[in-house]
PDB file of N, CA and C in Angstrom:
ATOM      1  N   UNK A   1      -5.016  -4.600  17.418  1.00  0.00           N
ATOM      2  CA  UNK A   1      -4.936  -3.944  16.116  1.00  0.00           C
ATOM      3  C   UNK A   1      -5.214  -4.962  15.020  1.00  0.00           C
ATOM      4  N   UNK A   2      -5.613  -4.488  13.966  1.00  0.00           N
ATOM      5  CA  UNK A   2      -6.121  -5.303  13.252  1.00  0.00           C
ATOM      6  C   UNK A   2      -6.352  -4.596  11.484  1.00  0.00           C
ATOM      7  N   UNK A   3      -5.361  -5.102  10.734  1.00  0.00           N
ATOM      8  CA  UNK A   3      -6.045  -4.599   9.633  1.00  0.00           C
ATOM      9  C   UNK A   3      -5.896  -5.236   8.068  1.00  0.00           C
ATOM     10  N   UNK A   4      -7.140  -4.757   7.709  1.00  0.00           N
ATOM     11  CA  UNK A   4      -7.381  -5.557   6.849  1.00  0.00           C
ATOM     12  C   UNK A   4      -7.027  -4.944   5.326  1.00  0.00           C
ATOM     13  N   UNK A   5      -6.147  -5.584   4.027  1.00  0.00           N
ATOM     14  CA  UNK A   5      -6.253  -4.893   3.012  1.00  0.00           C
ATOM     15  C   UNK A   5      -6.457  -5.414   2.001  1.00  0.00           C
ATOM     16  N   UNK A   6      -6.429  -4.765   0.935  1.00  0.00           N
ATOM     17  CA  UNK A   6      -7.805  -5.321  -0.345  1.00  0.00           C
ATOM     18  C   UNK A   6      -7.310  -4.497  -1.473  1.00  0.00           C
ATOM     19  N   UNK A   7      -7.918  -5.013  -2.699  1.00  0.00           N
ATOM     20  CA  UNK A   7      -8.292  -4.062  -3.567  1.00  0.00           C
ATOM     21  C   UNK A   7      -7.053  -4.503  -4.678  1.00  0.00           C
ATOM     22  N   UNK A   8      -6.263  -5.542  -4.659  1.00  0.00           N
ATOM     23  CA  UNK A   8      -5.666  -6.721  -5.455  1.00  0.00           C
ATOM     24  C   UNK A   8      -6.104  -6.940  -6.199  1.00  0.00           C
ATOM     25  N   UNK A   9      -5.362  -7.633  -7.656  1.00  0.00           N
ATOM     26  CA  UNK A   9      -5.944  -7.822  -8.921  1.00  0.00           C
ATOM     27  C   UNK A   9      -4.953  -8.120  -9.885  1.00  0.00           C
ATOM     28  N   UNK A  10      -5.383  -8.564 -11.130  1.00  0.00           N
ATOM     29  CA  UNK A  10      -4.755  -8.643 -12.110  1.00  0.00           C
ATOM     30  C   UNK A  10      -5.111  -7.468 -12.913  1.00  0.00           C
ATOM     31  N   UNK A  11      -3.809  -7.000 -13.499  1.00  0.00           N
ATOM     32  CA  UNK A  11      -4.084  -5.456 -14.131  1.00  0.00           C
ATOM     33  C   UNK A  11      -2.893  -5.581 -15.814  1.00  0.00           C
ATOM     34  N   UNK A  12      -3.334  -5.165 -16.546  1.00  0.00           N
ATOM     35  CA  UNK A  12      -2.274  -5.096 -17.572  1.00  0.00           C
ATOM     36  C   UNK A  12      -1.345  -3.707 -16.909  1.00  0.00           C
ATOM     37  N   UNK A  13      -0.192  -4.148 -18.038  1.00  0.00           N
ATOM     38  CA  UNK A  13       1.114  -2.871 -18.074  1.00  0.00           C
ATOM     39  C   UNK A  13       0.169  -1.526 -18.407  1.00  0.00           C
ATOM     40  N   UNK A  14       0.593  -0.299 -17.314  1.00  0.00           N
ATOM     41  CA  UNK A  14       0.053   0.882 -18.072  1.00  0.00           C
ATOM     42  C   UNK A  14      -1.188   0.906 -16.919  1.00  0.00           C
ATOM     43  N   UNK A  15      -1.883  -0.059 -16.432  1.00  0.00           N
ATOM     44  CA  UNK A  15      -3.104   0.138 -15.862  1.00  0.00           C
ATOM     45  C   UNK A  15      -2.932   0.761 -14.420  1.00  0.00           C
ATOM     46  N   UNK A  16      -4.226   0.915 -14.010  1.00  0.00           N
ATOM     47  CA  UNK A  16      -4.287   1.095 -12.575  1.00  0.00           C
ATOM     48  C   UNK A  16      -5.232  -0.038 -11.379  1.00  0.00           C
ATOM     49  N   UNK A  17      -4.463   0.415 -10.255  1.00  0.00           N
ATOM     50  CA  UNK A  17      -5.448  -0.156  -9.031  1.00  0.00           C
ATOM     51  C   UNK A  17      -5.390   0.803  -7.697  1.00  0.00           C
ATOM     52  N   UNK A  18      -6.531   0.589  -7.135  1.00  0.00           N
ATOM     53  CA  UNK A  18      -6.431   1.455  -5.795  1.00  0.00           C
ATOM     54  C   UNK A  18      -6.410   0.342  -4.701  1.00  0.00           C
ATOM     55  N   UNK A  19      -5.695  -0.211  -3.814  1.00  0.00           N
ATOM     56  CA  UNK A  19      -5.339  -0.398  -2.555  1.00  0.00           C
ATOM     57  C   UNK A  19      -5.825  -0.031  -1.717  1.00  0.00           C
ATOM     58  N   UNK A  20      -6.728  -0.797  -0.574  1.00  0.00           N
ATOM     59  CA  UNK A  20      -7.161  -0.086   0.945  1.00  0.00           C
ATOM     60  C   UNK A  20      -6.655  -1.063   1.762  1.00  0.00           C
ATOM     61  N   UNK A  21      -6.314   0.103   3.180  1.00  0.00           N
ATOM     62  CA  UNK A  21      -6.176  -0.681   3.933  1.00  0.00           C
ATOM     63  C   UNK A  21      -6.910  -0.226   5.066  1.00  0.00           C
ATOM     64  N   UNK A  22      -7.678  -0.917   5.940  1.00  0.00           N
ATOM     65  CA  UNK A  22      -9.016  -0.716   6.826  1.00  0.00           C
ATOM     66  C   UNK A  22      -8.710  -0.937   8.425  1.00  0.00           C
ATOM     67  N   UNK A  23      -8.150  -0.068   9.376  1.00  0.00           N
ATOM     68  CA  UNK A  23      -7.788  -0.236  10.468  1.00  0.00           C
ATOM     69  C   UNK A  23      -8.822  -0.173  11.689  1.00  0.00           C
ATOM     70  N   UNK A  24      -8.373  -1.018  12.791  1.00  0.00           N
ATOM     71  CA  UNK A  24      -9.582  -0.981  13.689  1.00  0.00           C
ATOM     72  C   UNK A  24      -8.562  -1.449  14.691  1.00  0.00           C
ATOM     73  N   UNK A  25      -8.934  -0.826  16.253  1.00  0.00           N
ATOM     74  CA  UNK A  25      -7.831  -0.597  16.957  1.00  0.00           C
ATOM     75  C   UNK A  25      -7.011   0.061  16.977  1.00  0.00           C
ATOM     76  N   UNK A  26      -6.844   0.993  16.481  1.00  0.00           N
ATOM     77  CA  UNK A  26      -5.839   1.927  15.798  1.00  0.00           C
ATOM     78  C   UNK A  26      -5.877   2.895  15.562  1.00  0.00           C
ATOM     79  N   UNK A  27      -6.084   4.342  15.326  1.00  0.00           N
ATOM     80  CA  UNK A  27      -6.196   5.352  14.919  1.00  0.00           C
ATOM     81  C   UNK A  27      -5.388   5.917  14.079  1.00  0.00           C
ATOM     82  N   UNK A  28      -5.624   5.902  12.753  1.00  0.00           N
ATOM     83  CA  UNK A  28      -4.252   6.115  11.717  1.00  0.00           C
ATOM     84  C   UNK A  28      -3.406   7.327  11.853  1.00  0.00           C
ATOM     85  N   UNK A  29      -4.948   8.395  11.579  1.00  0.00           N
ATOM     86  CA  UNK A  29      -4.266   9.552  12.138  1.00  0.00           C
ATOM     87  C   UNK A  29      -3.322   9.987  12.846  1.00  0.00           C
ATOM     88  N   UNK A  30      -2.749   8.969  14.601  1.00  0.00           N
ATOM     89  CA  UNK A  30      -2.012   9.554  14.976  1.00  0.00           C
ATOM     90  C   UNK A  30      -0.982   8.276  14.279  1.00  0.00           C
ATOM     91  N   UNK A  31      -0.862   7.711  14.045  1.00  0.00           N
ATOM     92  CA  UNK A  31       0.396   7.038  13.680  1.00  0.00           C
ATOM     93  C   UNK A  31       0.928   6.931  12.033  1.00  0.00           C
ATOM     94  N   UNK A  32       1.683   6.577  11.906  1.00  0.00           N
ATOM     95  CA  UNK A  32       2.435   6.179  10.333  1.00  0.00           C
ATOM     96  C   UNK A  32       2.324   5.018  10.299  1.00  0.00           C
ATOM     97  N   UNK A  33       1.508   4.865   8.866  1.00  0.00           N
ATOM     98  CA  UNK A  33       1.217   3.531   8.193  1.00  0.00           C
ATOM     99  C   UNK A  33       2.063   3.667   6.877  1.00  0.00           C
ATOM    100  N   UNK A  34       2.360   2.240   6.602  1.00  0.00           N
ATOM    101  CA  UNK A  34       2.886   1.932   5.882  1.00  0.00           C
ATOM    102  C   UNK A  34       2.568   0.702   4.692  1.00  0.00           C
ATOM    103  N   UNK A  35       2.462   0.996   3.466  1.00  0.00           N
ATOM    104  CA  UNK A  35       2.230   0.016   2.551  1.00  0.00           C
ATOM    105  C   UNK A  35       3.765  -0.514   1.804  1.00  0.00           C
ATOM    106  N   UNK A  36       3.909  -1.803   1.618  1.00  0.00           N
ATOM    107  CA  UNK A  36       5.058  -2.813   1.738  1.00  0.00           C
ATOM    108  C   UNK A  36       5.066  -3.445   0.552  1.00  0.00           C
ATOM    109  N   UNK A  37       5.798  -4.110  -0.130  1.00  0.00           N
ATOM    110  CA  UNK A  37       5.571  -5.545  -1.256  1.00  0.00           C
ATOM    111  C   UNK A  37       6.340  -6.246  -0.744  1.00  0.00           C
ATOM    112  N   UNK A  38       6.061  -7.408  -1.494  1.00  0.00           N
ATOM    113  CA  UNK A  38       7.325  -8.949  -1.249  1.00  0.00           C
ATOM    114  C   UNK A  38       6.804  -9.322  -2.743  1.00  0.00           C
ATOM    115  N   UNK A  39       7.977  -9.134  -3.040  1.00  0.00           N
ATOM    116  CA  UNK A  39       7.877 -10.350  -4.837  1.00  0.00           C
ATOM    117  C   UNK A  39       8.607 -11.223  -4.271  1.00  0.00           C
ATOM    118  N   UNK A  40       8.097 -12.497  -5.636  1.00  0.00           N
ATOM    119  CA  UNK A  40       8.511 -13.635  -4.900  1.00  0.00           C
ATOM    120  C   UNK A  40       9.960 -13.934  -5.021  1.00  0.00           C
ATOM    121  N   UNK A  41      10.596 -14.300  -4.329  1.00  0.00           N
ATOM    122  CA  UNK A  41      11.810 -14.567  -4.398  1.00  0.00           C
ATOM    123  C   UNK A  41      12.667 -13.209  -3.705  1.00  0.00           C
ATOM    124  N   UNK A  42      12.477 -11.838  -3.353  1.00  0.00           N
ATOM    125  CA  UNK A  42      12.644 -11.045  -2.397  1.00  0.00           C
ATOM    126  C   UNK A  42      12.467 -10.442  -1.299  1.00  0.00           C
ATOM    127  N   UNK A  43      13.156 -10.011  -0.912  1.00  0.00           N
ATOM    128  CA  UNK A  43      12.598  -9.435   0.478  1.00  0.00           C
ATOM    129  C   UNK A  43      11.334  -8.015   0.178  1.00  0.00           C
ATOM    130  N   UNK A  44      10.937  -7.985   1.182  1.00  0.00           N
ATOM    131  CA  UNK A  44       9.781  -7.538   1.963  1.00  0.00           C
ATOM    132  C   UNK A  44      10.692  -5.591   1.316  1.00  0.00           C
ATOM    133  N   UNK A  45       9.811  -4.857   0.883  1.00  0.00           N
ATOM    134  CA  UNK A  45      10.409  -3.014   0.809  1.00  0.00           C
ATOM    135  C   UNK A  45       8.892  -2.619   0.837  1.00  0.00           C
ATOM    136  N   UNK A  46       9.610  -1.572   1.358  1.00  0.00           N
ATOM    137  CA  UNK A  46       8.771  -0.152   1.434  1.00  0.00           C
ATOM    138  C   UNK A  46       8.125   0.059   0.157  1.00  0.00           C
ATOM    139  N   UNK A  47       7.099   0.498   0.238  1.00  0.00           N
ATOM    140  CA  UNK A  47       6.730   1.353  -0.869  1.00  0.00           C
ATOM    141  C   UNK A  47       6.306   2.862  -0.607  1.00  0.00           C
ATOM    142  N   UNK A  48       5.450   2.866   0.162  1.00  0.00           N
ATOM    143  CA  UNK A  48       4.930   4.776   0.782  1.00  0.00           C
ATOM    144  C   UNK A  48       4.789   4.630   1.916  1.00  0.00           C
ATOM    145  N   UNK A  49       4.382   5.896   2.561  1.00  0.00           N
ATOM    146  CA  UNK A  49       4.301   5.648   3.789  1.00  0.00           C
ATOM    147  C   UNK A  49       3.865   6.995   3.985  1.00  0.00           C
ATOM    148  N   UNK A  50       2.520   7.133   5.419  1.00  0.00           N
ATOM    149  CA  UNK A  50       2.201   8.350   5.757  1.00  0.00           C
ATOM    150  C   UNK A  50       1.642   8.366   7.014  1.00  0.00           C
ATOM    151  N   UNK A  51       2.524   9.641   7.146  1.00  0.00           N
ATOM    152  CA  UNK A  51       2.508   9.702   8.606  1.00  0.00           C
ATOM    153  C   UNK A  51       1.725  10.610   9.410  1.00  0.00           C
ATOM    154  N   UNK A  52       1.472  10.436  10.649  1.00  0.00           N
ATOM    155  CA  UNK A  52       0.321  11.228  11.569  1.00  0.00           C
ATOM    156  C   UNK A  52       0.041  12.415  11.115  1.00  0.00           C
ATOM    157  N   UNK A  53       1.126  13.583  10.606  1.00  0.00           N
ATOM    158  CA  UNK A  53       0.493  14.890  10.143  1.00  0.00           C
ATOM    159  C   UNK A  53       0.380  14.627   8.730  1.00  0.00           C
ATOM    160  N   UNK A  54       0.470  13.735   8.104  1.00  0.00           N
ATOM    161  CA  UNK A  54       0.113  13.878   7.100  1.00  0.00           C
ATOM    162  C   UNK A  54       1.419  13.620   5.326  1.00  0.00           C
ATOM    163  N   UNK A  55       2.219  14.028   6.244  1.00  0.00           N
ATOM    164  CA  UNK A  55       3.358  13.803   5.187  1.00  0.00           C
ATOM    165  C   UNK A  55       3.992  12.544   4.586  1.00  0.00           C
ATOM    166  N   UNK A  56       3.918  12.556   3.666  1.00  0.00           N
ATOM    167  CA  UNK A  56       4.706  11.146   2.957  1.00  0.00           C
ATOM    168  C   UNK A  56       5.761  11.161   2.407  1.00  0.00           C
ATOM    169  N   UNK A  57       6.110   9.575   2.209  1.00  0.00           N
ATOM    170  CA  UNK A  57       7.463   8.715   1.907  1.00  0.00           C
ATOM    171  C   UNK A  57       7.095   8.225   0.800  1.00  0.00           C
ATOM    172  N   UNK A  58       7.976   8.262  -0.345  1.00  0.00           N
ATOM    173  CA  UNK A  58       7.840   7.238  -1.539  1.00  0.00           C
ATOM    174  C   UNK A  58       9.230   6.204  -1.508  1.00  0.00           C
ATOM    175  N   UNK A  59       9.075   5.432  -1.870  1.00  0.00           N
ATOM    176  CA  UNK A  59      10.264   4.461  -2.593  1.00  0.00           C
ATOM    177  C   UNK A  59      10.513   5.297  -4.050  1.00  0.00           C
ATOM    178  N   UNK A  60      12.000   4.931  -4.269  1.00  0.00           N
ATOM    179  CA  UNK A  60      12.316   6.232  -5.714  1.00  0.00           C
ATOM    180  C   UNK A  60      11.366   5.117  -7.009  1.00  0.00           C
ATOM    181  N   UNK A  61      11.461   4.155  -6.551  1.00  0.00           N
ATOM    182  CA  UNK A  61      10.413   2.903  -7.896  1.00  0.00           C
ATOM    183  C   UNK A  61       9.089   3.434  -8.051  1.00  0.00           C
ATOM    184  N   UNK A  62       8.540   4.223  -7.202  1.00  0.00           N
ATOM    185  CA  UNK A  62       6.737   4.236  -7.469  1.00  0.00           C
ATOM    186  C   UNK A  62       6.558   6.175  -7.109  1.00  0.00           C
ATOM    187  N   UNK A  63       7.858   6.398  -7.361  1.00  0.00           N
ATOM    188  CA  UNK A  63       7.771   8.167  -7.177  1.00  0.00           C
ATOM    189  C   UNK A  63       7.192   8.644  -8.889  1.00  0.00           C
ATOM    190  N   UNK A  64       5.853   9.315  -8.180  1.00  0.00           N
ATOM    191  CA  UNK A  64       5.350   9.783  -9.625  1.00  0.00           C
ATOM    192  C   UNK A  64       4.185   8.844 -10.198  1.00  0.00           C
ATOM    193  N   UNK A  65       4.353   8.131  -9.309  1.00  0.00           N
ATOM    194  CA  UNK A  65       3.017   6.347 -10.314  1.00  0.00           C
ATOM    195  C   UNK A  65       1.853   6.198  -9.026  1.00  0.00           C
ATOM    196  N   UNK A  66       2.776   6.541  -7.614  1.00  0.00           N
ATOM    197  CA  UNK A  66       1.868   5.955  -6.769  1.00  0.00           C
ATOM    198  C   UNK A  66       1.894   6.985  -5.671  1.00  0.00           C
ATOM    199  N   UNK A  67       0.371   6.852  -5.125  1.00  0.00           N
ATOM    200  CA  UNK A  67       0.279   8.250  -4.157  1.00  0.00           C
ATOM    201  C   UNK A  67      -0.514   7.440  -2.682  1.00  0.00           C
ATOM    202  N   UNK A  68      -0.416   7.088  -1.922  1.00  0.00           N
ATOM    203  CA  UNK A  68      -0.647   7.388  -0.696  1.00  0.00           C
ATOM    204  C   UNK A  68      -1.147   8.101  -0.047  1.00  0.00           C
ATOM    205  N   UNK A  69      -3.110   7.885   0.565  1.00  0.00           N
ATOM    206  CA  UNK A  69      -3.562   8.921   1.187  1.00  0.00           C
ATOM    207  C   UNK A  69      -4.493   7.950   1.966  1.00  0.00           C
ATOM    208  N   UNK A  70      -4.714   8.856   3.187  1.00  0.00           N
ATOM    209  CA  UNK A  70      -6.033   8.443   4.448  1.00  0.00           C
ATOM    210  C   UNK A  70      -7.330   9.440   4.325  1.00  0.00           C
ATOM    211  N   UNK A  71      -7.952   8.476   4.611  1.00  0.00           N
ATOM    212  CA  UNK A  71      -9.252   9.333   4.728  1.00  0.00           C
ATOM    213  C   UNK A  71      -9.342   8.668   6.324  1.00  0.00           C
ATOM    214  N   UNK A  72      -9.190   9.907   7.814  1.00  0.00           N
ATOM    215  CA  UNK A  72      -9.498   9.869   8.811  1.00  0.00           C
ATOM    216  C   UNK A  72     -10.792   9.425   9.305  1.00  0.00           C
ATOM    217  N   UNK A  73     -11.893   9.881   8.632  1.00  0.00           N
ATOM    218  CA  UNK A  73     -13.355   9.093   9.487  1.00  0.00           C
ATOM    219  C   UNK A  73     -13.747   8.163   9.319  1.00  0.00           C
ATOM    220  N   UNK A  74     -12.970   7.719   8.026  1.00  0.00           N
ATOM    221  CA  UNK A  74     -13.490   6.042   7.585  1.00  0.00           C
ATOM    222  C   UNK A  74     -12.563   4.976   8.502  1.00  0.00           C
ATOM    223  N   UNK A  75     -10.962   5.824   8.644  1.00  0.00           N
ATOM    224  CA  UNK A  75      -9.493   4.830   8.964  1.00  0.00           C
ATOM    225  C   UNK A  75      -8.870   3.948   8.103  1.00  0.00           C
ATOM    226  N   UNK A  76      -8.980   4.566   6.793  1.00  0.00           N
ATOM    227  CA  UNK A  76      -8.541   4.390   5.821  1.00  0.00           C
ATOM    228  C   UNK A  76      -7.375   4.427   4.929  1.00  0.00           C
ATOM    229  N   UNK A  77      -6.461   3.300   5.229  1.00  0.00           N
ATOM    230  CA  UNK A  77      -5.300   4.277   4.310  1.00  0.00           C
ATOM    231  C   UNK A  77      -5.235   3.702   2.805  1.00  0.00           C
ATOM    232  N   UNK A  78      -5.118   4.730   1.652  1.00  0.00           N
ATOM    233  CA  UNK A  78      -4.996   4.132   0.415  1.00  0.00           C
ATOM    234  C   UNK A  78      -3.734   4.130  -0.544  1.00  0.00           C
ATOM    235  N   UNK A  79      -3.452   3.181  -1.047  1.00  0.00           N
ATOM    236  CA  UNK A  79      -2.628   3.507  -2.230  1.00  0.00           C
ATOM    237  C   UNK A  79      -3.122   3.506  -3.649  1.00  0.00           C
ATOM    238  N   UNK A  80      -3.175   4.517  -3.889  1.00  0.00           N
ATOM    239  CA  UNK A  80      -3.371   4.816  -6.018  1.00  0.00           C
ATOM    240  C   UNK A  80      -2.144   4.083  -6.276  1.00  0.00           C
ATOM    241  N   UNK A  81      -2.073   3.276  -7.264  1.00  0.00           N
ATOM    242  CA  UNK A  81      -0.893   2.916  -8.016  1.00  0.00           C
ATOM    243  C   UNK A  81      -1.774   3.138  -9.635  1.00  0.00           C
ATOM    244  N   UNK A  82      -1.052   3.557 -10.233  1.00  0.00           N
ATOM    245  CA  UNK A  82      -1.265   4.144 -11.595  1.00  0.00           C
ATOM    246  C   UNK A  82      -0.048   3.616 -12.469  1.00  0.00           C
ATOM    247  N   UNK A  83       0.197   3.510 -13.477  1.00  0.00           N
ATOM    248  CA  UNK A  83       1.238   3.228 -14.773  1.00  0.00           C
ATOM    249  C   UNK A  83       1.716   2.115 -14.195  1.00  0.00           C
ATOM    250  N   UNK A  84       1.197   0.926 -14.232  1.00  0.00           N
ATOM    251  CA  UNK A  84       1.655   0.106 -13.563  1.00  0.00           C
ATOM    252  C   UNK A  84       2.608  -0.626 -14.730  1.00  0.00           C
ATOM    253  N   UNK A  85       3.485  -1.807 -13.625  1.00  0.00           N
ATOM    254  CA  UNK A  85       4.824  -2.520 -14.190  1.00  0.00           C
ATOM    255  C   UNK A  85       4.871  -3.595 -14.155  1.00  0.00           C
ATOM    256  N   UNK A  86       5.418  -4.464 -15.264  1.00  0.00           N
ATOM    257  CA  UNK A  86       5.207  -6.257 -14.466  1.00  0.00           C
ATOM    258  C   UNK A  86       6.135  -5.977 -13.325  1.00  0.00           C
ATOM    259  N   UNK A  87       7.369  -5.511 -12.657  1.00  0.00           N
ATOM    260  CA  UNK A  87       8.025  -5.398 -11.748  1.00  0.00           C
ATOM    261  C   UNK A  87       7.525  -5.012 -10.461  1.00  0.00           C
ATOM    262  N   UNK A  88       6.136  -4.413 -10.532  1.00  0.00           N
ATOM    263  CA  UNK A  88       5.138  -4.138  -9.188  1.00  0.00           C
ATOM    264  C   UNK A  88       4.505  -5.234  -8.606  1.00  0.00           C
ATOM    265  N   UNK A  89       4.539  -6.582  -9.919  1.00  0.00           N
ATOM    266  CA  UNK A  89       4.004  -7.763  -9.255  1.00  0.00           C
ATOM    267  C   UNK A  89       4.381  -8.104  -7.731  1.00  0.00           C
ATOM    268  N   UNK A  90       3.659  -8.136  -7.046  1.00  0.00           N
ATOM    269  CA  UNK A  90       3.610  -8.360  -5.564  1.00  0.00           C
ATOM    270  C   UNK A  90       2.849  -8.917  -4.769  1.00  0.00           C
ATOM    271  N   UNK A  91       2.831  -8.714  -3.499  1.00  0.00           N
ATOM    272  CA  UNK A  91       1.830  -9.180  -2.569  1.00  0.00           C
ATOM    273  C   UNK A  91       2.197  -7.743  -1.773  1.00  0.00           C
ATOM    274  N   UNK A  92       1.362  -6.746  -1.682  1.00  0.00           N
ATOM    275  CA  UNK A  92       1.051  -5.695  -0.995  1.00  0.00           C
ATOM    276  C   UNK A  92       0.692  -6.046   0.649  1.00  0.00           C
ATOM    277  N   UNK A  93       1.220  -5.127   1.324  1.00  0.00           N
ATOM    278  CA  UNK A  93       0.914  -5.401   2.640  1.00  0.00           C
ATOM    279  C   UNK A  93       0.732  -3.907   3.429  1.00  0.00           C
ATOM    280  N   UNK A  94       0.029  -3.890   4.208  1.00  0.00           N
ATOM    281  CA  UNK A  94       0.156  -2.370   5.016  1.00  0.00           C
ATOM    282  C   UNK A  94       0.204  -2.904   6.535  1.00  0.00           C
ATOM    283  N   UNK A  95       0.847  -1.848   7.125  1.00  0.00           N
ATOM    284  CA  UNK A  95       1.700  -1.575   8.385  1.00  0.00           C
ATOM    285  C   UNK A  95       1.551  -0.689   9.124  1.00  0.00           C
ATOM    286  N   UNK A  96       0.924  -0.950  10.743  1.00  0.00           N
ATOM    287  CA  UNK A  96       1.665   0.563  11.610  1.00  0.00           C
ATOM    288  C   UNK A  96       1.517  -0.678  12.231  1.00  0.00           C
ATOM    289  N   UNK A  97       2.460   0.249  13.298  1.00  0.00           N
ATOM    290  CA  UNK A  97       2.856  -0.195  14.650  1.00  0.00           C
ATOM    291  C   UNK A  97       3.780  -1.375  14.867  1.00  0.00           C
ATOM    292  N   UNK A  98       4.142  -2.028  13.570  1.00  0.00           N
ATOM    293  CA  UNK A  98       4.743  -3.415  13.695  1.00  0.00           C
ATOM    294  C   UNK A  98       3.515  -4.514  13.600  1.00  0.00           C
ATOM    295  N   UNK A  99       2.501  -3.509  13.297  1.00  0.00           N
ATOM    296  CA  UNK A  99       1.329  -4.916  13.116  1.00  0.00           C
ATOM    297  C   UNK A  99       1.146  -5.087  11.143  1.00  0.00           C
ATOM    298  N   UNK A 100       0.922  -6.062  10.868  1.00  0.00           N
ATOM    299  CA  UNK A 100       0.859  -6.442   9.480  1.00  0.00           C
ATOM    300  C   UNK A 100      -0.144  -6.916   9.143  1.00  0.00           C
ATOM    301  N   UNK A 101      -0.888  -6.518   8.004  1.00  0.00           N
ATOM    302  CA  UNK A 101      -2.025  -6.783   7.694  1.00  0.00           C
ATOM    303  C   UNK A 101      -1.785  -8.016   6.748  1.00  0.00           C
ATOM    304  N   UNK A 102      -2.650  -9.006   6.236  1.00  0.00           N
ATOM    305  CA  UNK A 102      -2.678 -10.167   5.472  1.00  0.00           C
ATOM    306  C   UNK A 102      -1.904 -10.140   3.871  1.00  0.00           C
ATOM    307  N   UNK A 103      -2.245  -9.014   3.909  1.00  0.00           N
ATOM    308  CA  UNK A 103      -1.590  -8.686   2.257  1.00  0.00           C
ATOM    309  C   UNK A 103      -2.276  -8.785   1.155  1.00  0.00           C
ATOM    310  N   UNK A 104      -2.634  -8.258  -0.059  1.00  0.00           N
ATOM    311  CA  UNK A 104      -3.001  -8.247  -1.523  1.00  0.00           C
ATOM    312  C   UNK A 104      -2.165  -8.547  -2.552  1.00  0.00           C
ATOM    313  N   UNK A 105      -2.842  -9.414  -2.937  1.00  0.00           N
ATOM    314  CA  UNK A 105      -1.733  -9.856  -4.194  1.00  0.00           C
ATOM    315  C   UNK A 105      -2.019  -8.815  -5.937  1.00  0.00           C
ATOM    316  N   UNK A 106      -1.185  -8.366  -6.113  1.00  0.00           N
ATOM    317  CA  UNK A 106      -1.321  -7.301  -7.078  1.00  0.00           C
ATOM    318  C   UNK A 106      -0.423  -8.270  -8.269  1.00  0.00           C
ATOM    319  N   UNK A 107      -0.843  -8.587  -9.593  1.00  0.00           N
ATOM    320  CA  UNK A 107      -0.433  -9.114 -10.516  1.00  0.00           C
ATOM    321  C   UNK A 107      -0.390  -8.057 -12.263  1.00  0.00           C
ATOM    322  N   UNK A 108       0.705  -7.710 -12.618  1.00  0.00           N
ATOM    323  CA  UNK A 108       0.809  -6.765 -13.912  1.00  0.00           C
ATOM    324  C   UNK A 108       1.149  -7.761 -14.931  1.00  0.00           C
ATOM    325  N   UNK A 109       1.031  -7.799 -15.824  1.00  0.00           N
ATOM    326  CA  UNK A 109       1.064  -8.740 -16.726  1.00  0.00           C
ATOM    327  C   UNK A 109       1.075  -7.570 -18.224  1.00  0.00           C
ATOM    328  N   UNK A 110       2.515  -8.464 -19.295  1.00  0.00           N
ATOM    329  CA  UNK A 110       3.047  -7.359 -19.819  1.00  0.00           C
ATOM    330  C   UNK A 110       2.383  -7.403 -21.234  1.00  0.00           C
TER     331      UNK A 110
END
């Protein structure tokens, strides 16, 4: 398994970014992936998460800002983050299976 994610940046307060994460080995569809942060100086949380039929998980921090979706033929999973926060500053990571992708560093600046 193997995956790769992207789409990191420096963004002002208020802005947006879209997040991919690009799986190979894997078939998203049947499993639940998961996109993650680590700011520095904390531990590792959840942020969304979506699972084989389709249904998702928010963290109550990005309920309403950030949406979580796959596109199946590409193996694609994405996160929209919209109204962004200096408090979203992170390093983004996505997840199935217990495998971890490299991570994106996402920077808001106020």
């Amino acid at each position: 398994v193997q995956l790769q994610a992207s789409g990191g940046g420096l963004v002002q307060a208020g802005g947006s970014l879209r997040l991919s994460c690009v799986g190979s080995g894997i078939i998203f569809g049947l499993n639940t992936v998961g996109w993650y942060r680590q700011a520095p100086g904390k531990q590792r949380e959840l942020v969304a998460e979506i699972r084989g039929g389709g249904s998702t998980n928010y963290a109550d921090f990005v309920k309403g800002r950030f949406t979580i979706s796959r596109d199946n033929f590409k193996n694609i999973v994405y996160l929209q983050m919209n109204s962004l926060k200096p408090e979203d500053t992170a390093i983004y990571y996505c997840t199935v299976r217990r495998q971890w992708g490299q991570g994106t560093l996402v920077t808001v600046s106020s």
